[in-house]
Protein backbone atom coordinates (compact mmCIF):
# COMPACT_ATOMS: atom_id res chain seq x y z
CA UNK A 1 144.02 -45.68 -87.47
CA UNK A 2 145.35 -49.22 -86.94
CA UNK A 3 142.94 -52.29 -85.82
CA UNK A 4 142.38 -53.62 -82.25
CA UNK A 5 144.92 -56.59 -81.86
CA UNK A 6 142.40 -59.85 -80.98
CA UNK A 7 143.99 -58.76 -77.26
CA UNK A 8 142.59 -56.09 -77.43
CA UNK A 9 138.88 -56.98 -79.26
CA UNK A 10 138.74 -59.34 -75.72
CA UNK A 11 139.00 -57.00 -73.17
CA UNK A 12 136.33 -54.74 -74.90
CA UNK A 13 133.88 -57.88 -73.94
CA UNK A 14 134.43 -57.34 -70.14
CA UNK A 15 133.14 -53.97 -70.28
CA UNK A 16 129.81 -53.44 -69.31
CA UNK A 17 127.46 -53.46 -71.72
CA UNK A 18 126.72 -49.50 -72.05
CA UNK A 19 129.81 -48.41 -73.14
CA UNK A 20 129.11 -49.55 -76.51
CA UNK A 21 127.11 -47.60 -78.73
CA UNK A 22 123.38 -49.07 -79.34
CA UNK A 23 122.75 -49.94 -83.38
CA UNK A 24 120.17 -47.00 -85.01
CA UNK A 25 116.68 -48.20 -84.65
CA UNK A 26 114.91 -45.67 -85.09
CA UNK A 27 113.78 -46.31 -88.87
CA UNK A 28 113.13 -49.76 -87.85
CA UNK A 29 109.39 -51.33 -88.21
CA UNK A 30 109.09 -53.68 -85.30
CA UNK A 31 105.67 -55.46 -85.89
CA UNK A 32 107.04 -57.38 -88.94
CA UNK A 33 110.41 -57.83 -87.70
CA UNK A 34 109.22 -59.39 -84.58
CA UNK A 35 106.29 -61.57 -86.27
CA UNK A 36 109.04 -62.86 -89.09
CA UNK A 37 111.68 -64.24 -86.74
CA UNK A 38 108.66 -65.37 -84.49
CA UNK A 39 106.95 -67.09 -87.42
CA UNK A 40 110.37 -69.34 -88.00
CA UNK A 41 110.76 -70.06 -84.21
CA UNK A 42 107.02 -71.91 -85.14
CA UNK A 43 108.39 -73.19 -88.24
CA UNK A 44 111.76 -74.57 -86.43
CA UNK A 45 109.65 -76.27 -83.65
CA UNK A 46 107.24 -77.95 -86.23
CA UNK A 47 110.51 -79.45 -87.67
CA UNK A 48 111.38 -81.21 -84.38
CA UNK A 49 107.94 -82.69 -83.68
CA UNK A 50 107.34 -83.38 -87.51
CA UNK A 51 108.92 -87.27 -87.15
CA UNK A 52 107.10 -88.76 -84.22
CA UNK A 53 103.56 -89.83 -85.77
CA UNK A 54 105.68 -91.93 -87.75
CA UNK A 55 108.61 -93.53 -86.34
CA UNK A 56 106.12 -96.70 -85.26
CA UNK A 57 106.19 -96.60 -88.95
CA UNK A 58 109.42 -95.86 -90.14
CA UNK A 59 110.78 -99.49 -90.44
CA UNK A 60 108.26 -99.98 -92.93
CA UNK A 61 108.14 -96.85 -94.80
CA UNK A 62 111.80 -96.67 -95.32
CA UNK A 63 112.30 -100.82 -95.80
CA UNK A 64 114.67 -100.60 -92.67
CA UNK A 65 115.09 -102.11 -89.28
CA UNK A 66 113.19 -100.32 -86.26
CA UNK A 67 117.08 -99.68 -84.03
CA UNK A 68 118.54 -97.74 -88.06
CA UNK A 69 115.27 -95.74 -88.25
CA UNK A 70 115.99 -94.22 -84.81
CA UNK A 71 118.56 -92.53 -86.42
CA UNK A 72 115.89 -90.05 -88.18
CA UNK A 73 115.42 -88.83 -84.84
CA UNK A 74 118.85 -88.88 -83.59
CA UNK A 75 120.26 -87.06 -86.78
CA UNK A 76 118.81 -84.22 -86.31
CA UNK A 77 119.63 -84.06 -82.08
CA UNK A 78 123.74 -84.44 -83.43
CA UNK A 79 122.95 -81.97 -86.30
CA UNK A 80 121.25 -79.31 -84.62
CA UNK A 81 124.22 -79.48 -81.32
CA UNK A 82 126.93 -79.13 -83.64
CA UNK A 83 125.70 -76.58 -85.82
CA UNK A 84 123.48 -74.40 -82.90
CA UNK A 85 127.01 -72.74 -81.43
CA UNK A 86 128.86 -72.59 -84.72
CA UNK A 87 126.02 -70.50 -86.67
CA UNK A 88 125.87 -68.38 -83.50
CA UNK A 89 129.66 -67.58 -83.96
CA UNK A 90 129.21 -67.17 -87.81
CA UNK A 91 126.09 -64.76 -86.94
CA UNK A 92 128.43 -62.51 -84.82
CA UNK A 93 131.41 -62.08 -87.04
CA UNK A 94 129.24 -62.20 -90.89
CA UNK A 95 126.15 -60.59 -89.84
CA UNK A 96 122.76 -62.54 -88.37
CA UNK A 97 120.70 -61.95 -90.91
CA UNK A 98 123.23 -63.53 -93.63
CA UNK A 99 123.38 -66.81 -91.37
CA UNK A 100 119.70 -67.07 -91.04
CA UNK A 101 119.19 -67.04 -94.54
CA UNK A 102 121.98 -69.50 -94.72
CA UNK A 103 120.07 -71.90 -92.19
CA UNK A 104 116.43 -71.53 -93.90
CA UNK A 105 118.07 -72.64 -96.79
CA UNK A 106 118.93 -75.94 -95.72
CA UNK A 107 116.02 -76.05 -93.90
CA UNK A 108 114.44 -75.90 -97.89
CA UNK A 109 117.05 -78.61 -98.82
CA UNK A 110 116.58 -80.91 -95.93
CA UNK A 111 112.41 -80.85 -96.11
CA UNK A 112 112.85 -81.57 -100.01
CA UNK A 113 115.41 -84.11 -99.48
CA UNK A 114 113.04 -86.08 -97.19
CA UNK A 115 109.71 -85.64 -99.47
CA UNK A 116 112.13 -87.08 -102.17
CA UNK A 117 113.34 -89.59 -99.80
CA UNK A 118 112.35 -93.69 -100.21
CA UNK A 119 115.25 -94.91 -98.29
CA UNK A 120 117.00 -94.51 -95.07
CA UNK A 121 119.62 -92.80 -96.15
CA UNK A 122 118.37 -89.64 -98.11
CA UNK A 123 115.88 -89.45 -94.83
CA UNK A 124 118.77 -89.16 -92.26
CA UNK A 125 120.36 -86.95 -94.35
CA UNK A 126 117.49 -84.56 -94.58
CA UNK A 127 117.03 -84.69 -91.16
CA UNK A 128 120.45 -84.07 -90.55
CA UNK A 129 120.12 -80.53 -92.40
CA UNK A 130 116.65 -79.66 -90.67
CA UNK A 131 118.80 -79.99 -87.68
CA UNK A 132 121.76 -77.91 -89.12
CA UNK A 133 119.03 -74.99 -89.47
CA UNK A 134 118.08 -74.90 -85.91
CA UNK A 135 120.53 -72.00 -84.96
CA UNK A 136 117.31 -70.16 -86.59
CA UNK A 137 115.87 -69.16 -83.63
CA UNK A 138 118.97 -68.16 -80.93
CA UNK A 139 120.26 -66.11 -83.94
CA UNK A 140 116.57 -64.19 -83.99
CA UNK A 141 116.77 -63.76 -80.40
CA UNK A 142 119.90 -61.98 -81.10
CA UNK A 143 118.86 -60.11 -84.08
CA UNK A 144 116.26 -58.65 -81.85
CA UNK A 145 118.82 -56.64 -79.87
CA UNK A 146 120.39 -55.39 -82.47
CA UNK A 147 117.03 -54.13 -84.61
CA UNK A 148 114.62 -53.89 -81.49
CA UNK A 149 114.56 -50.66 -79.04
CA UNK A 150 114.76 -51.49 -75.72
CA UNK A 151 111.56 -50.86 -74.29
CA UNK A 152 110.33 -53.83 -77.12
CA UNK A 153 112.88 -56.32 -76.31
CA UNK A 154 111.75 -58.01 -73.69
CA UNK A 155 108.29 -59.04 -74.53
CA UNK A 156 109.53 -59.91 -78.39
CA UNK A 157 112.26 -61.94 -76.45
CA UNK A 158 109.74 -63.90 -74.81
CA UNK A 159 107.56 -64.37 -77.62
CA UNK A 160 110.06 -65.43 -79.84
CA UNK A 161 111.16 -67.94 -76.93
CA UNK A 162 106.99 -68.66 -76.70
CA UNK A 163 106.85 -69.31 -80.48
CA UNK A 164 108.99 -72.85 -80.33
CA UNK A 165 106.56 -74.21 -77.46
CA UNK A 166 103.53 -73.06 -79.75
CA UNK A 167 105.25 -74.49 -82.59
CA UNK A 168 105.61 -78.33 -81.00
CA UNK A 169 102.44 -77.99 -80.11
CA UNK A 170 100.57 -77.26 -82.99
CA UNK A 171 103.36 -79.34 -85.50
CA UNK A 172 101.77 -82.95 -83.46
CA UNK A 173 98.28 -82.86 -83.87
CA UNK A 174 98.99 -81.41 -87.62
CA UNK A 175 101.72 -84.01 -88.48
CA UNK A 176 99.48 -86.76 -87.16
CA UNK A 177 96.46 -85.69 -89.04
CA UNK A 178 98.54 -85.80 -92.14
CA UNK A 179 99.98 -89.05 -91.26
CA UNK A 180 96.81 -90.80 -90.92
CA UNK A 181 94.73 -89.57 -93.68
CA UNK A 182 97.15 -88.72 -96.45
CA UNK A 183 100.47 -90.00 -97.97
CA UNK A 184 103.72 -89.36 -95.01
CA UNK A 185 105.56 -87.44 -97.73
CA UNK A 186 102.60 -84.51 -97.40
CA UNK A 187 104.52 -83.77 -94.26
CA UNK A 188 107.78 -82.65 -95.97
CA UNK A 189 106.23 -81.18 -98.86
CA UNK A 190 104.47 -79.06 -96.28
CA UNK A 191 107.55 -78.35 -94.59
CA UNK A 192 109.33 -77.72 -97.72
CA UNK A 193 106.99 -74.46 -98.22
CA UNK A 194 106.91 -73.61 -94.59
CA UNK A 195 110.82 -73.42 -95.24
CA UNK A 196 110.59 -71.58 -98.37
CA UNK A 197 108.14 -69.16 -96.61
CA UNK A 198 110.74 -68.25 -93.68
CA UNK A 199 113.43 -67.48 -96.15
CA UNK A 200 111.67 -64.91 -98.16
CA UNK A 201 110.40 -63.46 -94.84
CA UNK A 202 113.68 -63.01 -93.63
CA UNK A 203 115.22 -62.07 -96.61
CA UNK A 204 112.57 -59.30 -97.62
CA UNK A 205 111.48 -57.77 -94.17
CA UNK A 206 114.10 -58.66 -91.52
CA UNK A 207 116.75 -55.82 -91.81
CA UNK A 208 120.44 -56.30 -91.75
CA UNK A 209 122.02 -56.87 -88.74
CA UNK A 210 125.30 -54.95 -87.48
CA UNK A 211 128.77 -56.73 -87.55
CA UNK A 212 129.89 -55.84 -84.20
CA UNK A 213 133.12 -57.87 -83.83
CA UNK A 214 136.37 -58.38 -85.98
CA UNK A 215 138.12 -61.27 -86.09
CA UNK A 216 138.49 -64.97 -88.24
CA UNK A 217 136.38 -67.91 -87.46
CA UNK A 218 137.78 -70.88 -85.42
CA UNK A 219 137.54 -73.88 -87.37
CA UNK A 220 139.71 -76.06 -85.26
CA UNK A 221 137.25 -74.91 -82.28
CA UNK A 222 134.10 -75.33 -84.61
CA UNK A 223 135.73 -79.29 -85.33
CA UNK A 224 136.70 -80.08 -81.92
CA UNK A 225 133.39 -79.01 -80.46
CA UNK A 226 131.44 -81.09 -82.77
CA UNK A 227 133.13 -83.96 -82.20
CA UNK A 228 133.17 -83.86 -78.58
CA UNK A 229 129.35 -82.89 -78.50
CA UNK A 230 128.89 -86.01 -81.33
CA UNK A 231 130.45 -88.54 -78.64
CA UNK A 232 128.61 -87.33 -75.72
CA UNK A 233 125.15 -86.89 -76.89
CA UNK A 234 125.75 -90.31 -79.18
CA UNK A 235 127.03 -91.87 -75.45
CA UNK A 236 123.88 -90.61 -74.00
CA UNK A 237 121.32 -90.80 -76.15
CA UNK A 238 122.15 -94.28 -77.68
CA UNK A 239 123.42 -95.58 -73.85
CA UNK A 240 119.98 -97.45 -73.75
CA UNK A 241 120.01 -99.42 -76.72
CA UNK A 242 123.51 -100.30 -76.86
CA UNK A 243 124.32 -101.10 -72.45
CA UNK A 244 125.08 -98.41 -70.80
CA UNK A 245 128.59 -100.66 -69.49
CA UNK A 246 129.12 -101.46 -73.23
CA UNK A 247 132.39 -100.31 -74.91
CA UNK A 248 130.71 -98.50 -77.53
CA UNK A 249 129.31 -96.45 -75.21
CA UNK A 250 131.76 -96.21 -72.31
CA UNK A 251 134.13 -95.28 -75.10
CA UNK A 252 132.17 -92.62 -76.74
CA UNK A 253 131.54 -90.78 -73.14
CA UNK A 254 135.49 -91.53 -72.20
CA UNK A 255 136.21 -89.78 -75.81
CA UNK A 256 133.62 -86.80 -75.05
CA UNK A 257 136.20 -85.98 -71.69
CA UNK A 258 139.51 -85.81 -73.96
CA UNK A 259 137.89 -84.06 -76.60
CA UNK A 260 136.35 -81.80 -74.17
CA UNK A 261 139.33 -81.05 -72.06
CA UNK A 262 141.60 -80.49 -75.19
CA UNK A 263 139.01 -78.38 -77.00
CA UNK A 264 138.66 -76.29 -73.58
CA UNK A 265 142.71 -75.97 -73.46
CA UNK A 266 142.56 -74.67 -76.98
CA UNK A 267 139.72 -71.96 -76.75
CA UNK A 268 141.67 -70.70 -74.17
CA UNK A 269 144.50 -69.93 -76.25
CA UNK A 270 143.63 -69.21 -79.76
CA UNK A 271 142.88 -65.24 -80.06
CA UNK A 272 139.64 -65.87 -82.38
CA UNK A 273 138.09 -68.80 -80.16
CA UNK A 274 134.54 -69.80 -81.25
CA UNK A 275 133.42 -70.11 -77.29
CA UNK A 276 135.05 -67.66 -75.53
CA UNK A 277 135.22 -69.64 -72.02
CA UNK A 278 136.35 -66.48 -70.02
CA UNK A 279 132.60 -64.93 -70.96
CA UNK A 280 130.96 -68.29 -70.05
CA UNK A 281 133.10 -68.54 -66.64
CA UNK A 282 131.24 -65.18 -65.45
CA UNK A 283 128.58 -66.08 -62.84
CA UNK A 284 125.40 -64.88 -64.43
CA UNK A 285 126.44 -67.02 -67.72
CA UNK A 286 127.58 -69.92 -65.88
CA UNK A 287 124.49 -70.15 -63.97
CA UNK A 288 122.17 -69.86 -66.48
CA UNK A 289 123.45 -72.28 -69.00
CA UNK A 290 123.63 -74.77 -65.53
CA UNK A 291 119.81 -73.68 -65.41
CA UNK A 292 119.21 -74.13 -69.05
CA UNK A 293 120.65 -77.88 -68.40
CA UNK A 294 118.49 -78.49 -65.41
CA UNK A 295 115.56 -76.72 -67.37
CA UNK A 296 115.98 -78.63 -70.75
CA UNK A 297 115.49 -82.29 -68.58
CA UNK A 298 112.44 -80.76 -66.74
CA UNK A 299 110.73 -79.40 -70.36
CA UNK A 300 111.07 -82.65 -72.06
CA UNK A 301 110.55 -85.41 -69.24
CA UNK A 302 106.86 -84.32 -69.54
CA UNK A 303 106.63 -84.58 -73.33
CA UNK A 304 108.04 -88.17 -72.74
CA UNK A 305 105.35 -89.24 -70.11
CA UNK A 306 102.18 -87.90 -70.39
CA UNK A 307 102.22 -88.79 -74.29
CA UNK A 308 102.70 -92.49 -73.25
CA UNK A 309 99.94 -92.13 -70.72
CA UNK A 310 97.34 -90.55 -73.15
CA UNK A 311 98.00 -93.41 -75.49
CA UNK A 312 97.88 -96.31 -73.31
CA UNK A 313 94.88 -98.80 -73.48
CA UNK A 314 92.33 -98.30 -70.78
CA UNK A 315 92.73 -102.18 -70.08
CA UNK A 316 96.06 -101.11 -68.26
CA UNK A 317 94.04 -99.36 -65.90
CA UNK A 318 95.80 -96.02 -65.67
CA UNK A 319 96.27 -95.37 -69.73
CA UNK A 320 94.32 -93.19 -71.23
CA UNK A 321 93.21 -95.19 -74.42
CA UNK A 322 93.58 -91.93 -77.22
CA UNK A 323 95.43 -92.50 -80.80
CA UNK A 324 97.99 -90.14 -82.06
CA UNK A 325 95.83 -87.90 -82.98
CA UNK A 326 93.83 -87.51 -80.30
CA UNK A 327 96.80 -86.61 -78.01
CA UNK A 328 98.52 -84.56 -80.02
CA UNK A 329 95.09 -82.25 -79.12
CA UNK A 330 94.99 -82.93 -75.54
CA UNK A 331 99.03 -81.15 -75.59
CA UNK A 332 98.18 -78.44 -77.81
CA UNK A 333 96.66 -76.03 -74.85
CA UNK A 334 99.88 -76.17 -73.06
CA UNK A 335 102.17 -74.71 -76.42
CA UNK A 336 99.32 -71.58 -76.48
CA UNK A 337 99.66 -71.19 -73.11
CA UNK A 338 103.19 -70.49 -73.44
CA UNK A 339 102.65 -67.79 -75.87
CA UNK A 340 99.43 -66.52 -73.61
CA UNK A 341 101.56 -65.65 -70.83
CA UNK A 342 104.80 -64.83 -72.35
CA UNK A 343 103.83 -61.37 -71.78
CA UNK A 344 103.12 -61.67 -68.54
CA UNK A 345 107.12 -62.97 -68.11
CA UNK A 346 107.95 -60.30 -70.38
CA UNK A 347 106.61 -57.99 -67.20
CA UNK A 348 107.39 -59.89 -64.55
CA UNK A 349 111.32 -59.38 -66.10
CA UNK A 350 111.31 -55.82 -66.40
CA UNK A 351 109.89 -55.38 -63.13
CA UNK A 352 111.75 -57.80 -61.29
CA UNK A 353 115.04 -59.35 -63.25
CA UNK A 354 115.08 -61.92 -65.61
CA UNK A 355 116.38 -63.89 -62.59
CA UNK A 356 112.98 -63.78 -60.54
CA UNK A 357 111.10 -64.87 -63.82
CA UNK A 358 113.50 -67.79 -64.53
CA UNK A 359 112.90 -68.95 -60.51
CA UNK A 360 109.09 -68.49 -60.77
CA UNK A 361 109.11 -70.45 -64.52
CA UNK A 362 110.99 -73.27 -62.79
CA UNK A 363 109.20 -73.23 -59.40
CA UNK A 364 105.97 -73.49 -62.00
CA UNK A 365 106.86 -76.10 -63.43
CA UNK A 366 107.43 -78.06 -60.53
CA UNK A 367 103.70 -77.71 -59.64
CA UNK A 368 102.73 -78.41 -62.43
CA UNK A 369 104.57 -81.92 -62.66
CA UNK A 370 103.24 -82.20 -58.77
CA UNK A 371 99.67 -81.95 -60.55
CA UNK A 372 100.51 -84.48 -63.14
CA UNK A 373 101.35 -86.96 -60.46
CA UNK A 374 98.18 -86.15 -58.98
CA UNK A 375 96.22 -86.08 -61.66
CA UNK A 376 97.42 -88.47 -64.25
CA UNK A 377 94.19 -90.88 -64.25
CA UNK A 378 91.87 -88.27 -66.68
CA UNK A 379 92.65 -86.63 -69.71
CA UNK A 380 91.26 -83.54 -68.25
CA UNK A 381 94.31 -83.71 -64.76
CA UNK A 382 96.61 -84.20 -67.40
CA UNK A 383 95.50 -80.80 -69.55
CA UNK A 384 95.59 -78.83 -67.16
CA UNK A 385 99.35 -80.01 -65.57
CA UNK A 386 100.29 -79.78 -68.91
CA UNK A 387 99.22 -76.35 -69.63
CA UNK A 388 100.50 -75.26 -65.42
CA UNK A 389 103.90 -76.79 -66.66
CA UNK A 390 103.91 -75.07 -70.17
CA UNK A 391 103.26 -71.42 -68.61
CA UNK A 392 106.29 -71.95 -66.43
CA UNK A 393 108.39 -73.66 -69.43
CA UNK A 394 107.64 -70.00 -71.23
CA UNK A 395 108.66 -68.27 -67.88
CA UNK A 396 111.81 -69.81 -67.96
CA UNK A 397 112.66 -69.73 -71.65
CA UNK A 398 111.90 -66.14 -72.20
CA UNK A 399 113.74 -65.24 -69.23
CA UNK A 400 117.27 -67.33 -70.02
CA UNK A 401 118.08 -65.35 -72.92
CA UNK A 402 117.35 -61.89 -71.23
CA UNK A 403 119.93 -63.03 -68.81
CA UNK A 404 122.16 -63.76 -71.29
CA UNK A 405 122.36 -60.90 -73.31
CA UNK A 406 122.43 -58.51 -70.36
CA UNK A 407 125.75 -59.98 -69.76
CA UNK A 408 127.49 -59.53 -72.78
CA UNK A 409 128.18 -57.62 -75.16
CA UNK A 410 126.45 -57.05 -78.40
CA UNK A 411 129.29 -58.55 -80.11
CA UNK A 412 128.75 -62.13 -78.74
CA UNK A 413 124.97 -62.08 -78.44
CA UNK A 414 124.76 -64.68 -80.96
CA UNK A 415 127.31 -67.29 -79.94
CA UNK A 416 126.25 -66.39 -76.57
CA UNK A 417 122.43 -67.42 -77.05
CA UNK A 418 123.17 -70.88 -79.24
CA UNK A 419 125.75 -71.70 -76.61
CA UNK A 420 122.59 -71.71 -74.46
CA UNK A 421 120.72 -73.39 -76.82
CA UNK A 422 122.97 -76.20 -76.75
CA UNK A 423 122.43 -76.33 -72.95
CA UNK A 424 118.96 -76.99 -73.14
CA UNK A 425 119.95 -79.64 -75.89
CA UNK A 426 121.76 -81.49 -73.52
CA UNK A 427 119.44 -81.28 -70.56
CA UNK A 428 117.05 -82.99 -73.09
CA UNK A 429 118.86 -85.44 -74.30
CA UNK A 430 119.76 -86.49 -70.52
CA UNK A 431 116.34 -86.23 -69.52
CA UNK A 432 115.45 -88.68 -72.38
CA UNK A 433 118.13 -91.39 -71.08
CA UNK A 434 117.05 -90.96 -67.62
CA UNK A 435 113.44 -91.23 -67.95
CA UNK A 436 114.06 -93.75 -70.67
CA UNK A 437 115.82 -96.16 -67.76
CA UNK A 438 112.92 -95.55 -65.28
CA UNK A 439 110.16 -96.52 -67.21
CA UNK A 440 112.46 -99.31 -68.76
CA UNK A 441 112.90 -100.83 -65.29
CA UNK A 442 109.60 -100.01 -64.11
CA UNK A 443 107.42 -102.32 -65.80
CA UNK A 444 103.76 -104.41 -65.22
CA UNK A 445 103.37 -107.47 -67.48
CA UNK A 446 99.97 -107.86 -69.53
CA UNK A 447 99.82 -110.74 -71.10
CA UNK A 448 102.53 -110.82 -73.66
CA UNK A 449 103.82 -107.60 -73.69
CA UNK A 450 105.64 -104.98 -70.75
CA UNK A 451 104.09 -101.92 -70.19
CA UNK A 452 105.66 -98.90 -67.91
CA UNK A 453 104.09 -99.26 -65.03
CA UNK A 454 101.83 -96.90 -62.98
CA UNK A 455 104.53 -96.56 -60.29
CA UNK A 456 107.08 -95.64 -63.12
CA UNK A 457 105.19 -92.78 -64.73
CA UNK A 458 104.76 -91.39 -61.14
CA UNK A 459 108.89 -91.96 -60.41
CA UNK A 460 109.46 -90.03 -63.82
CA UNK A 461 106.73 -87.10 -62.66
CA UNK A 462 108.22 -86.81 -59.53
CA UNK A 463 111.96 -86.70 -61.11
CA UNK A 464 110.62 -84.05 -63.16
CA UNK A 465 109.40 -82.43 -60.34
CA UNK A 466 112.41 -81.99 -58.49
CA UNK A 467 114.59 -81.34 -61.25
CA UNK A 468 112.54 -77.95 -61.93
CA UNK A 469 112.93 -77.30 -57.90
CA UNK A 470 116.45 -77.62 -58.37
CA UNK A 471 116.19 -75.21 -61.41
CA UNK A 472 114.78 -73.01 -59.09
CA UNK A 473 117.39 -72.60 -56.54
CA UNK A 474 119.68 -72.38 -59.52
CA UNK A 475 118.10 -69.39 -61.04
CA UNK A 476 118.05 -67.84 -57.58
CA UNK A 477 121.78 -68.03 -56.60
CA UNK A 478 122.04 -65.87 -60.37
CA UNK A 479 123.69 -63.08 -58.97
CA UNK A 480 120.99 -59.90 -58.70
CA UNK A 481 123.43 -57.38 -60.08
CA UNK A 482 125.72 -58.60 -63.29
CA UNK A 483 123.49 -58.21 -66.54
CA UNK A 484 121.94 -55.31 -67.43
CA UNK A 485 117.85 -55.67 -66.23
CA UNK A 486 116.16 -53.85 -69.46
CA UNK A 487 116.89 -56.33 -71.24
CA UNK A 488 113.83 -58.17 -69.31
């Protein structure tokens, strides 16, 4: 029997998604599988959050300037985009399993390289692999439809998607606590063993996962993308501190184009692409990574604002006056209530589409930046819109991966869901730029200093509210038939 040609391997992705034979799961446990890859969602979130208690502090910790210790944060944004669509690809043709033991590794090696660290440099470049690890949790979203039956998948789906919310918020309060009462390397020695924890998790109770697809991995592709995605998150993240009409930055966004357009050309053409575009250019895809975009921006404008207004003085007259601490517990609630109601989307999904839950998560979240607005002069307003936005945040991200892999096949489940990934990376780094200008150029004087002002943090509520309303009408023009619904 000879092979498919790569020809051929293609076409079998345009068939719908029953012709191909389902993976034995019958011998499968699914309490521990589901709990394991749930557990390093958590510990991937933690990761992200695990930073921002210090980076006041990070000039002096690491005997730097304030504008190089940025790049702690920024490190990991360019190391988890680059790396969230290639470990996808290498999921799909090696086996997902194999390439999540591969990321919790250097999820070990980057938390032990910043405990170790003194410097700037061994920090960035710990941070850098933290963020190379992130494919964790789109390849566990995969796993779970190759290990999960169906009836299962949609509420682990949403859980899993749950667990990163849950995650952030616990990994704040935590981080800050350690912070303030014990030495900032704690943090990374903590994270080391969370690390360590999720690799012997996966390794001894997550089964192997099914090679579905044939075929050699694109390097060129895997190159190309990473540059282009290094120029245009750089461009946009960094746009701020460096002009926005600088050269620097014009030429990094200019760059992001060419490389984009030639890397685009090429995927077309090579037989073993590592995005195939023809999957991404059908409608249910393409709409829901435009959602994921639009959704990304409307998730993280909130965690930019309503942390600033919790830790404002009181003397402003619409801050808060709480430390680090202190607000890291009034955003908790909102993380749990993601996992609360995940369920509830889980339903909502099977009953209804994925499409309907992704609409209602967005339209949620609008509300619940509407209450914000509303609300933003007590701790108690701000709770609750937090935890109203949250529940639709877990909505939405339960619901965008159901979508997904109802509309391909089980061989590109995992490049698939990191490509999606990546979308939401981008709406968030956007959203940071934009809000970043608004409550730049929206400022009250108090003495010395420039605050945001009150009119500012509403602007950036409001922006956030109509971004999720455009979300919405996004998710609804998803077309109804297209991806198969029991995935949801």
């Amino acid at each position: 029997m000879t092979e498919p040609s790569p020809n051929q391997l293609r076409e079998q992705s345009a068939k719908p998604l029953a012709d191909f034979p389902a993976p034995e799961k019958s011998t499968v446990r699914n309490g521990p599988i589901v709990g394991v890859l749930a557990f390093a969602g958590i510990v991937a979130a933690v990761m992200q959050t695990l930073v921002v208690p210090l980076i006041g502090e990070m000039p002096e910790l690491l005997g730097t300037s304030a504008s190089n210790a940025t790049w702690v944060v920024t490190a990991t944004l360019l190391a988890a985009a680059v790396a969230t669509p290639i470990s996808g690809r290498l999921g799909d043709l090696y086996g997902k399993k194999r390439v999540m033991l591969v990321c919790s590794v250097l999820l070990v090696a980057g938390s032990l390289v910043c405990a170790l660290a003194t410097s700037l440099i061994p920090m960035i470049a710990g941070r850098a692999l933290q963020g190379a690890a992130m494919g964790l949790v789109p390849l566990g979203i995969s796993a779970m439809r190759d290990l999960l039956p169906t009836e299962k998948l949609g509420t682990s789906i949403a859980l899993m998607s749950a667990s990163m919310g849950i995650g952030g918020a616990l990994g704040l309060p935590l981080a800050a606590a350690v912070a303030e009462y014990s030495d900032w390397h704690a943090l990374f020695w903590g994270a080391t063993a969370l690390a360590v924890a999720v690799a012997a998790l996966i390794y001894f109770l997550v089964p192997a996962t099914p090679v579905a697809v044939r075929g050699k991995f694109d390097s060129v592709g895997a190159v190309g993308l990473g540059v282009g995605l290094v120029c245009l998150l750089l461009g946009v993240s960094k746009g701020a501190d460096w002009g926005w009409t600088s050269g620097t930055t014009l030429g990094l966004l200019v760059g992001a184009a060419v490389v984009f357009l030639a890397w685009g050309w090429f995927q077309l053409r090579t037989s073993d692409p590592l995005v195939d575009l023809r999957v991404t250019a059908r409608p249910v895809v393409l709409l829901t990574n435009l959602s994921s975009v639009v959704i990304g921006f409307a998730m993280y404008a909130q965690s930019l604002i309503v942390p600033q207004l919790l830790q404002l003085p009181t003397e402003t007259g619409y801050g808060l006056g709480q430390n680090m601490f202190q607000m890291g517990l009034w955003m908790a609630p909102g993380g749990l209530m993601m996992m609360l109601t995940a369920p509830a989307g889980a339903r909502i999904s099977h009953a209804r589409g994925p499409r309907t839950t992704l609409a209602i998560g967005a339209a949620v979240m609008a509300v619940g930046y509407l209450a914000a607005a509303a609300l933003m002069g007590s701790t108690w307003g701000l709770l609750l819109s937090v935890c109203i936005t949250n529940i639709g945040v877990g909505f939405a991200y339960g619901a965008m991966p159901a979508l997904i892999m109802g509309s391909v096949n089980s061989s590109e489940t995992g490049s698939a869901n990191s490509l999606n990934t990546l979308m939401r990376s981008i709406g968030t780094t956007i959203s940071a730029a934009v809000v970043g200008v608004v409550l730049a150029n929206m400022t009250a004087d108090f003495g010395r200093i420039s605050l945001p002002s009150e009119s500012g943090f509403h602007t950036g509520l409001l922006i956030g509210a109509a971004v999720a309303t455009i979300a919405a009408v996004i998710a609804l023009l998803i077309p109804a038939r297209g991806y198969q619904k029991g995935i949801g």
